[in-house]
C-alpha atoms as a PDB file:
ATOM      1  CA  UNK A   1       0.000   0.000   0.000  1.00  0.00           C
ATOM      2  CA  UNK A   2       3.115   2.591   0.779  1.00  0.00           C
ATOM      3  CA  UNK A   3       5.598   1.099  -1.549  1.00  0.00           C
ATOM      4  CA  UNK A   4       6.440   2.970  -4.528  1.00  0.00           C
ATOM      5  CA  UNK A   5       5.090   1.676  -7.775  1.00  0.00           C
ATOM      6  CA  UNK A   6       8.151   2.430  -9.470  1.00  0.00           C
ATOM      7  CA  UNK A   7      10.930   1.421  -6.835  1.00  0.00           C
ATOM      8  CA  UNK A   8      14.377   3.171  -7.198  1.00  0.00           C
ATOM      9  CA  UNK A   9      17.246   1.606  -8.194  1.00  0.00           C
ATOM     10  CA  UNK A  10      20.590   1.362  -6.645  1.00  0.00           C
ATOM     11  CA  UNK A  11      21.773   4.172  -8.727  1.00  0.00           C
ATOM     12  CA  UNK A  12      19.397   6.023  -7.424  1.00  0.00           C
ATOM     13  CA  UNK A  13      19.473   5.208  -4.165  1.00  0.00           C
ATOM     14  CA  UNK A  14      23.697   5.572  -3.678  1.00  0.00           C
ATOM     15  CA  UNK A  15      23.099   9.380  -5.467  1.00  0.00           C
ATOM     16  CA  UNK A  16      20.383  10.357  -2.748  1.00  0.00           C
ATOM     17  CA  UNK A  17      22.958   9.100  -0.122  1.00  0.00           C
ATOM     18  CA  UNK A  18      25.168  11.784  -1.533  1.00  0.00           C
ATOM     19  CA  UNK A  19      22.424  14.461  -2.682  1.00  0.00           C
ATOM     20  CA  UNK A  20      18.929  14.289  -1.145  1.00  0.00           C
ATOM     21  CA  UNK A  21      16.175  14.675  -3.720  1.00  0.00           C
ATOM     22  CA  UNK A  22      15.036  18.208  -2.461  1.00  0.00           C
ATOM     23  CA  UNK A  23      18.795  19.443  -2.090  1.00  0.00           C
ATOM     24  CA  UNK A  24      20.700  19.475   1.372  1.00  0.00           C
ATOM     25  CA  UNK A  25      18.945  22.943   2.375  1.00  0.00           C
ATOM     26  CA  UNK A  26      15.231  21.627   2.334  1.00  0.00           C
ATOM     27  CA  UNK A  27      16.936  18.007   4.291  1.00  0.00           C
ATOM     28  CA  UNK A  28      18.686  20.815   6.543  1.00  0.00           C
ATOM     29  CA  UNK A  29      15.558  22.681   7.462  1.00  0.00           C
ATOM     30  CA  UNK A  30      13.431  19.415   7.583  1.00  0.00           C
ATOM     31  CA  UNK A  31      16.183  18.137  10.824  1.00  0.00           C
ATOM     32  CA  UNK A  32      16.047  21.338  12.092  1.00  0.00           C
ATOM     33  CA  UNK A  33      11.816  21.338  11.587  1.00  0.00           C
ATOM     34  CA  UNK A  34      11.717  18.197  13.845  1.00  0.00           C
ATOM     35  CA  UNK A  35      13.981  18.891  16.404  1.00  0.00           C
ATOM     36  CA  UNK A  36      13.006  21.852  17.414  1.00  0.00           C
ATOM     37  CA  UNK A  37       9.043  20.234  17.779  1.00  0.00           C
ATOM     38  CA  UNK A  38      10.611  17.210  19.847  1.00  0.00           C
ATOM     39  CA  UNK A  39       8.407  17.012  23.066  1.00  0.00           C
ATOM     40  CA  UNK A  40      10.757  16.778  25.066  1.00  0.00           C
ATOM     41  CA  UNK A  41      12.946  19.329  28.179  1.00  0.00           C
ATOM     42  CA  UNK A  42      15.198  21.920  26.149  1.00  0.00           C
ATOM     43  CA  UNK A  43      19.076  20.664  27.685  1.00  0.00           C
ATOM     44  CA  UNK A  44      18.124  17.015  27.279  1.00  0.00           C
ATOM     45  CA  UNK A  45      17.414  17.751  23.772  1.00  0.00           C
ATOM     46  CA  UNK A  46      20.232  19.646  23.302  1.00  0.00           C
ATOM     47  CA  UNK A  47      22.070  17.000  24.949  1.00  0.00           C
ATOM     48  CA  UNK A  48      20.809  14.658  22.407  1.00  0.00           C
ATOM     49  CA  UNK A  49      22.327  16.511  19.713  1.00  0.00           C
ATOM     50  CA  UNK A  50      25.512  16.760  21.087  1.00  0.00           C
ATOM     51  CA  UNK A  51      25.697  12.961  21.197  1.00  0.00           C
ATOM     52  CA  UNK A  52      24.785  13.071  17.560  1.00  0.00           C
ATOM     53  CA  UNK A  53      27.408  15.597  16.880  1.00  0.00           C
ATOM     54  CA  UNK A  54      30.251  13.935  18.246  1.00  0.00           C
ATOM     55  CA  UNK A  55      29.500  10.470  17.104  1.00  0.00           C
ATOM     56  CA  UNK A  56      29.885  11.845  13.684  1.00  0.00           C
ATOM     57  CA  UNK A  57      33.722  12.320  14.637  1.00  0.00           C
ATOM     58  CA  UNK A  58      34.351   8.811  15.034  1.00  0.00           C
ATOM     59  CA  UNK A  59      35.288   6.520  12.575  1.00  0.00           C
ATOM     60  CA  UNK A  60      32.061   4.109  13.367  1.00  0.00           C
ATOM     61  CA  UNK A  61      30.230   3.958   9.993  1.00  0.00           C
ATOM     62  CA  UNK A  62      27.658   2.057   9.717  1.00  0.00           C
ATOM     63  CA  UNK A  63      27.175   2.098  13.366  1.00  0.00           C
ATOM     64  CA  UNK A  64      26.544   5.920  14.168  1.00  0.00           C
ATOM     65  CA  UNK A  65      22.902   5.207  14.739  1.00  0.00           C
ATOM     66  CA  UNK A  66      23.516   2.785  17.332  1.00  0.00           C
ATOM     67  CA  UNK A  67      26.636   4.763  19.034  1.00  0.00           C
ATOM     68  CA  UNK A  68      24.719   7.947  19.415  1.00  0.00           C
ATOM     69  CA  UNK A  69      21.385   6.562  21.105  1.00  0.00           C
ATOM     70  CA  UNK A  70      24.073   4.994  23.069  1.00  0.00           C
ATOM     71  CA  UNK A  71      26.168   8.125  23.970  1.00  0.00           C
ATOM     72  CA  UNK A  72      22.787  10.182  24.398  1.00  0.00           C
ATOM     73  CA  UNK A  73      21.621   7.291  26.507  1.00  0.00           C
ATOM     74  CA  UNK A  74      24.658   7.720  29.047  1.00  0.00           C
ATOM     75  CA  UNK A  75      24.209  11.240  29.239  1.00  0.00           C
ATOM     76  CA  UNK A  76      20.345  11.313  29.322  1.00  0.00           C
ATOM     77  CA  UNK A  77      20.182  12.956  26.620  1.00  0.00           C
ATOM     78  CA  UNK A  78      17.386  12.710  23.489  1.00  0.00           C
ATOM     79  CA  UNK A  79      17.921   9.170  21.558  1.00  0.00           C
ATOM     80  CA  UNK A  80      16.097  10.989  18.986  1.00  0.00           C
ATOM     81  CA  UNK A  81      17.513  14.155  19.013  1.00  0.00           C
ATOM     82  CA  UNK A  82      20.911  12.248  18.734  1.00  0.00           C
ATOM     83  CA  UNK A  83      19.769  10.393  15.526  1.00  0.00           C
ATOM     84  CA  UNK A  84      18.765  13.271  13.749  1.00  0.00           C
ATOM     85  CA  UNK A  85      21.789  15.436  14.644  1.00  0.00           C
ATOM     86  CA  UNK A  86      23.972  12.101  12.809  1.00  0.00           C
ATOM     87  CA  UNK A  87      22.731  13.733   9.862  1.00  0.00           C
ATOM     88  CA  UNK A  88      25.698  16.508  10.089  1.00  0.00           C
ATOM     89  CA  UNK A  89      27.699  13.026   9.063  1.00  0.00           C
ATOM     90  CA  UNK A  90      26.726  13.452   5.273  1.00  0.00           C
ATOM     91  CA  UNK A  91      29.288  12.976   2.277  1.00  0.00           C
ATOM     92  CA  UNK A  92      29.599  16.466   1.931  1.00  0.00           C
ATOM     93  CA  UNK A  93      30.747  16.897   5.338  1.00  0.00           C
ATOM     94  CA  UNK A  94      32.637  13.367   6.445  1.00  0.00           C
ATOM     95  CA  UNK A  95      36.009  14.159   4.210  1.00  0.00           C
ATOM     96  CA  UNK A  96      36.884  17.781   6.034  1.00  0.00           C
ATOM     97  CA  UNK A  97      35.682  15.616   9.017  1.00  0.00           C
ATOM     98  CA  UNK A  98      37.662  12.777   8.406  1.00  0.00           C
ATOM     99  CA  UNK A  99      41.096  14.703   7.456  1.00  0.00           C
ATOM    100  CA  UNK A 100      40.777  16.845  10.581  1.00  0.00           C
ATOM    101  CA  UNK A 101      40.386  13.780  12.836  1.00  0.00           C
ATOM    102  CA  UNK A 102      43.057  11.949  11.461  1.00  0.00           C
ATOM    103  CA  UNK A 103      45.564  14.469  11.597  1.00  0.00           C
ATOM    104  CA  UNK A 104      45.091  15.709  15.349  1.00  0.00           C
ATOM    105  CA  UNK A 105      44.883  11.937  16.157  1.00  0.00           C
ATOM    106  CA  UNK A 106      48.321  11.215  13.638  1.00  0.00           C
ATOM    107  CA  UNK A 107      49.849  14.224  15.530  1.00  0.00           C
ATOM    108  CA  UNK A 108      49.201  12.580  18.813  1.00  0.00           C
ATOM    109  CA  UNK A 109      50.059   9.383  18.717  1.00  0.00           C
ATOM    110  CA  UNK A 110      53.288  10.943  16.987  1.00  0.00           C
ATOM    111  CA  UNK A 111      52.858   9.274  13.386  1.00  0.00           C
ATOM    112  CA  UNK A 112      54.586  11.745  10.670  1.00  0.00           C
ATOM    113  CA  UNK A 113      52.924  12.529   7.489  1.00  0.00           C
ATOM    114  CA  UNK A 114      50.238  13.621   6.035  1.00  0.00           C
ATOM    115  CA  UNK A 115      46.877  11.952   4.371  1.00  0.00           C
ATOM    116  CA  UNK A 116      44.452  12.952   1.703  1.00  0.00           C
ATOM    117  CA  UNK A 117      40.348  12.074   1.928  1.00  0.00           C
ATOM    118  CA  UNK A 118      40.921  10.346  -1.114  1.00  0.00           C
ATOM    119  CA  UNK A 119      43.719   8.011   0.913  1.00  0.00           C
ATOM    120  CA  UNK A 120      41.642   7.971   4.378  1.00  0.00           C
ATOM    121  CA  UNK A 121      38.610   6.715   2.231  1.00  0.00           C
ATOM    122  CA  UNK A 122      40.351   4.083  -0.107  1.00  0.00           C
ATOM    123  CA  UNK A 123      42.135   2.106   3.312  1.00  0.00           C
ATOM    124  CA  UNK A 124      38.891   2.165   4.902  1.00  0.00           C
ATOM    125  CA  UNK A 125      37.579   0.440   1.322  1.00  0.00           C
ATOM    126  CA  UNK A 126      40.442  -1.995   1.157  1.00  0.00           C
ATOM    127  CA  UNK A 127      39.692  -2.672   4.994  1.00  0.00           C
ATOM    128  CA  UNK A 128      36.499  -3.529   4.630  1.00  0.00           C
ATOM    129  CA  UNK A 129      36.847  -5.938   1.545  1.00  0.00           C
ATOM    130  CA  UNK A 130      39.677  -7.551   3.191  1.00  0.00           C
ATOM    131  CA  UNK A 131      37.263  -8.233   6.253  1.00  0.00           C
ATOM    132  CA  UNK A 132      34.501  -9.587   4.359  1.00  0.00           C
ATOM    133  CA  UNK A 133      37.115 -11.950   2.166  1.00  0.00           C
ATOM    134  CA  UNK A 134      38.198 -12.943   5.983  1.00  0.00           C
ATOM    135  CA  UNK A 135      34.471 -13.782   7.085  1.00  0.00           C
ATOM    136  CA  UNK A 136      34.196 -15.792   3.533  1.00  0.00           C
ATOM    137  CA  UNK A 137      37.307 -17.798   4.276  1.00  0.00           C
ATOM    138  CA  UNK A 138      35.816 -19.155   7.318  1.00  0.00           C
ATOM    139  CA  UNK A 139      33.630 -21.294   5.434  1.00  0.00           C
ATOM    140  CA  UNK A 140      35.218 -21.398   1.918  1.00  0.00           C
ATOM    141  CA  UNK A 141      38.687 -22.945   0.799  1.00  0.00           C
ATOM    142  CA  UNK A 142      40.404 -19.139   0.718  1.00  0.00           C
ATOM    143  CA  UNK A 143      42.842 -18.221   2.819  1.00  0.00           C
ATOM    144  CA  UNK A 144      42.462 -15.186   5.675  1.00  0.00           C
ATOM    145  CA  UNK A 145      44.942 -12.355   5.503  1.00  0.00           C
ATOM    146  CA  UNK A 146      45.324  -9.596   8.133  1.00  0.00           C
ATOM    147  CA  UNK A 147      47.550  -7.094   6.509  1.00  0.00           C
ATOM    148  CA  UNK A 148      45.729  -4.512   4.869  1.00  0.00           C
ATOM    149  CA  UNK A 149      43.868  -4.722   8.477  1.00  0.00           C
ATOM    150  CA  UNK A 150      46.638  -4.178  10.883  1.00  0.00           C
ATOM    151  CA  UNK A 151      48.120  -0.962   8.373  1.00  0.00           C
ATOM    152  CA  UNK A 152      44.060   0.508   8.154  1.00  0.00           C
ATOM    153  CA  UNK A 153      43.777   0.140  12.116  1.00  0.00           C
ATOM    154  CA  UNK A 154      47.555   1.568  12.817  1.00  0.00           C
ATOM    155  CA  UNK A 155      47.643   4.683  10.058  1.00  0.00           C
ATOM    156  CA  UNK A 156      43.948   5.564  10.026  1.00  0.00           C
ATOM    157  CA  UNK A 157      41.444   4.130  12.322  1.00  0.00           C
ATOM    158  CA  UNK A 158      43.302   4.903  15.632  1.00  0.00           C
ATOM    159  CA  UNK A 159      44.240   8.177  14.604  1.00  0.00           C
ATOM    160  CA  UNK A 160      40.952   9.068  13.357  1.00  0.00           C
ATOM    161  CA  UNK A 161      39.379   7.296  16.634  1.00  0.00           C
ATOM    162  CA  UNK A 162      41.882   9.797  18.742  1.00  0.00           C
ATOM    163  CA  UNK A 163      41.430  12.942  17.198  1.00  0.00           C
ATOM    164  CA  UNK A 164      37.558  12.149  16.622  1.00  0.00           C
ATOM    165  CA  UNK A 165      36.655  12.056  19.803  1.00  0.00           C
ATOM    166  CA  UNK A 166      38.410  14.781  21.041  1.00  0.00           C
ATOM    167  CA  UNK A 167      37.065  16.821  18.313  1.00  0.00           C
ATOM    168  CA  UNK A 168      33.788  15.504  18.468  1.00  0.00           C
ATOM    169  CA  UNK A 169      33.562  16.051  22.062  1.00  0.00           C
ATOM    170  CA  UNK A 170      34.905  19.396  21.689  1.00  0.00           C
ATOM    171  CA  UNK A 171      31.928  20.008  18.834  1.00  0.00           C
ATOM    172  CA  UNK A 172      29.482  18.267  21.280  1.00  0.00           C
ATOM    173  CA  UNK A 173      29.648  20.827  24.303  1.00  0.00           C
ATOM    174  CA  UNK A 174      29.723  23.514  21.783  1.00  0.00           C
ATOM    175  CA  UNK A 175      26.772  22.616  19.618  1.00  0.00           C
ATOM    176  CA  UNK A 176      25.216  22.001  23.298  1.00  0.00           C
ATOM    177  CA  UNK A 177      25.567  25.214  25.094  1.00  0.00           C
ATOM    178  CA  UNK A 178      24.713  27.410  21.616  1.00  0.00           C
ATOM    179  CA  UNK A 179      21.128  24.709  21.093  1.00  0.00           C
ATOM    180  CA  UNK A 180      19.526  24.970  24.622  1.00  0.00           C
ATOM    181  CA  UNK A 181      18.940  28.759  24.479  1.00  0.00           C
ATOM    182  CA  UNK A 182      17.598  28.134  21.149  1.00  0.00           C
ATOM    183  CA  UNK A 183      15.272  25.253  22.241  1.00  0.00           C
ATOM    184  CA  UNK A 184      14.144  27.183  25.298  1.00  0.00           C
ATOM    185  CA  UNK A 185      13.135  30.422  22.913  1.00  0.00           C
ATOM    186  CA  UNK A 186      11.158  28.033  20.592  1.00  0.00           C
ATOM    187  CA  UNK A 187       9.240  25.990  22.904  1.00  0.00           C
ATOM    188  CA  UNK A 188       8.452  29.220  25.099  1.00  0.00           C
ATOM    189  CA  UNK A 189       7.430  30.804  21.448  1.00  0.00           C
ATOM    190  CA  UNK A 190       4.819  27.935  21.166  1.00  0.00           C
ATOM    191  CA  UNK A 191       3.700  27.874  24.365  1.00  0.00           C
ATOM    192  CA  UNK A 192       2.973  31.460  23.902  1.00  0.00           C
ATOM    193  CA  UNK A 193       1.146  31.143  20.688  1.00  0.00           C
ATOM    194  CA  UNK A 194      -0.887  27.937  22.302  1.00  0.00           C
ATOM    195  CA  UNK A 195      -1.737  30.372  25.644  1.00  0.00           C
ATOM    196  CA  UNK A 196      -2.888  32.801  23.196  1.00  0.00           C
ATOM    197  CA  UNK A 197      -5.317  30.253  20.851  1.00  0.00           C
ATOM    198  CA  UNK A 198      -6.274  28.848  23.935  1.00  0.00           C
ATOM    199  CA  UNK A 199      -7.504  32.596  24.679  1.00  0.00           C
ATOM    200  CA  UNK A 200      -9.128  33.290  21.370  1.00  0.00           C
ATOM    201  CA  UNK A 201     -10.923  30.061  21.928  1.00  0.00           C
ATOM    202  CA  UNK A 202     -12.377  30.989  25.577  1.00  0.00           C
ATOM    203  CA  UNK A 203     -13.387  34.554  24.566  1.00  0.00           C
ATOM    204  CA  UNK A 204     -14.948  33.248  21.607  1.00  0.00           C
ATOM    205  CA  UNK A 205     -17.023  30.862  23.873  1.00  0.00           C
ATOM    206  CA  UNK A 206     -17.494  33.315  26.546  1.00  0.00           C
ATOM    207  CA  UNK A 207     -19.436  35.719  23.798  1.00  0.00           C
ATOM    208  CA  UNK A 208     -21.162  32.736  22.217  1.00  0.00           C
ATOM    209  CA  UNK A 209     -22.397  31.933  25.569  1.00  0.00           C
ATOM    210  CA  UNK A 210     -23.433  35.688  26.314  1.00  0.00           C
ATOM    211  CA  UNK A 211     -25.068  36.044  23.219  1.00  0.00           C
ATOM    212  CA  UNK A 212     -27.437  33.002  23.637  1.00  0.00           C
ATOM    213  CA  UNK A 213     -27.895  34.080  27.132  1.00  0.00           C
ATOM    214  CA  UNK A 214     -29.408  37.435  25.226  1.00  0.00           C
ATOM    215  CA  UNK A 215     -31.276  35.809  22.758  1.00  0.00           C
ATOM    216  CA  UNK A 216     -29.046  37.538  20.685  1.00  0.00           C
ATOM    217  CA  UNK A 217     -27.760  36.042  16.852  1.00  0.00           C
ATOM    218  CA  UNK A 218     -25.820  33.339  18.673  1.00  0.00           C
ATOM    219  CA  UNK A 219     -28.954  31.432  19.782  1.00  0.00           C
END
């Protein structure tokens, strides 16, 4: 009943990943739309987005979903408001993202050198296939092989673990602090407008029930 009648192919599907059908302004304002109508205490929302935000340092794809409920969990923060604020994560954001983690982290852990997106990106491709041939092997004839593992985890994932989540965290109380006044101003702003319909509504009622009272038009 809800499916599409013409479903979209995986052509389609990988170049929404990267550019959202209505452009990443209208996606923008949509986030922003729903958090600010989440029913829910201003710092714990804001709390929840900060849990978003610095989850989308981390080198955890595929499992930022999961990571920020779980950070926003800990710190009793929106699980909501945390999956919504992964969407900062995007592939127009992740390579400035990615190059700034894994350089603080690289100049941390005292590894020399620098690396491109393009590099980060391509270990973390040969990683993966090199983990899925590994889960093959164990129940085919081909042999597992760890090396393109054990360079991914020691030039790019630890760095970019480091430096994420010092960044992240560092993005996370910022984004916090600057979102709670905001959330506070919009939810009083609505609770405003609903004390004033509320208002309209009585007044309205109170005349209607004067002008029956009268035997006036309202009768």
């Amino acid at each position: 009943m809800f499916k599409r009648r013409k479903p979209r192919s995986y052509g389609q599907l990988a170049s929404q990943m990267i550019y959202p059908p209505g452009g990443w302004r209208r996606a923008s304002a949509y986030v922003a739309h729903r958090l600010r109508r989440l029913p829910d205490q201003p710092h714990r929302i804001a709390r929840g987005v900060a849990a978003g935000i610095m989850v989308n340092f981390t080198p955890l794809f595929g499992f930022h979903f999961l990571s920020a409920a779980a950070v926003a969990w800990i710190i009793r923060g929106n699980v909501l408001a945390a999956l919504l604020a992964t969407f900062v994560g995007n592939p127009v954001t992740l390579p400035f993202i990615a190059l700034m983690s894994v350089k603080l982290g690289r100049e941390i852990l005292g590894q020399e050198g620098e690396l491109t997106p393009q590099f980060i990106f391509h270990e973390f491709s040969k990683a993966t296939g090199e983990l899925w041939h590994n889960l093959s092997a164990l129940f085919g004839p081909s042999e597992m092989h760890w090396y393109n593992l054990s360079d991914f985890l020691a030039q790019v994932f630890w760095p970019y673990m480091v430096g994420g989540v010092i960044l992240g965290s560092i993005a996370g109380v910022i984004t916090h602090y600057l979102t709670v006044p905001i959330f506070i101003a919009y939810q009083r702003r609505r609770e405003k407008k609903m004390a004033e319909r509320i208002a309209r509504a009585s007044a309205r009622a109170a005349q209607l029930k004067a002008d029956r009272a009268k035997g006036g038009p309202g009768q």
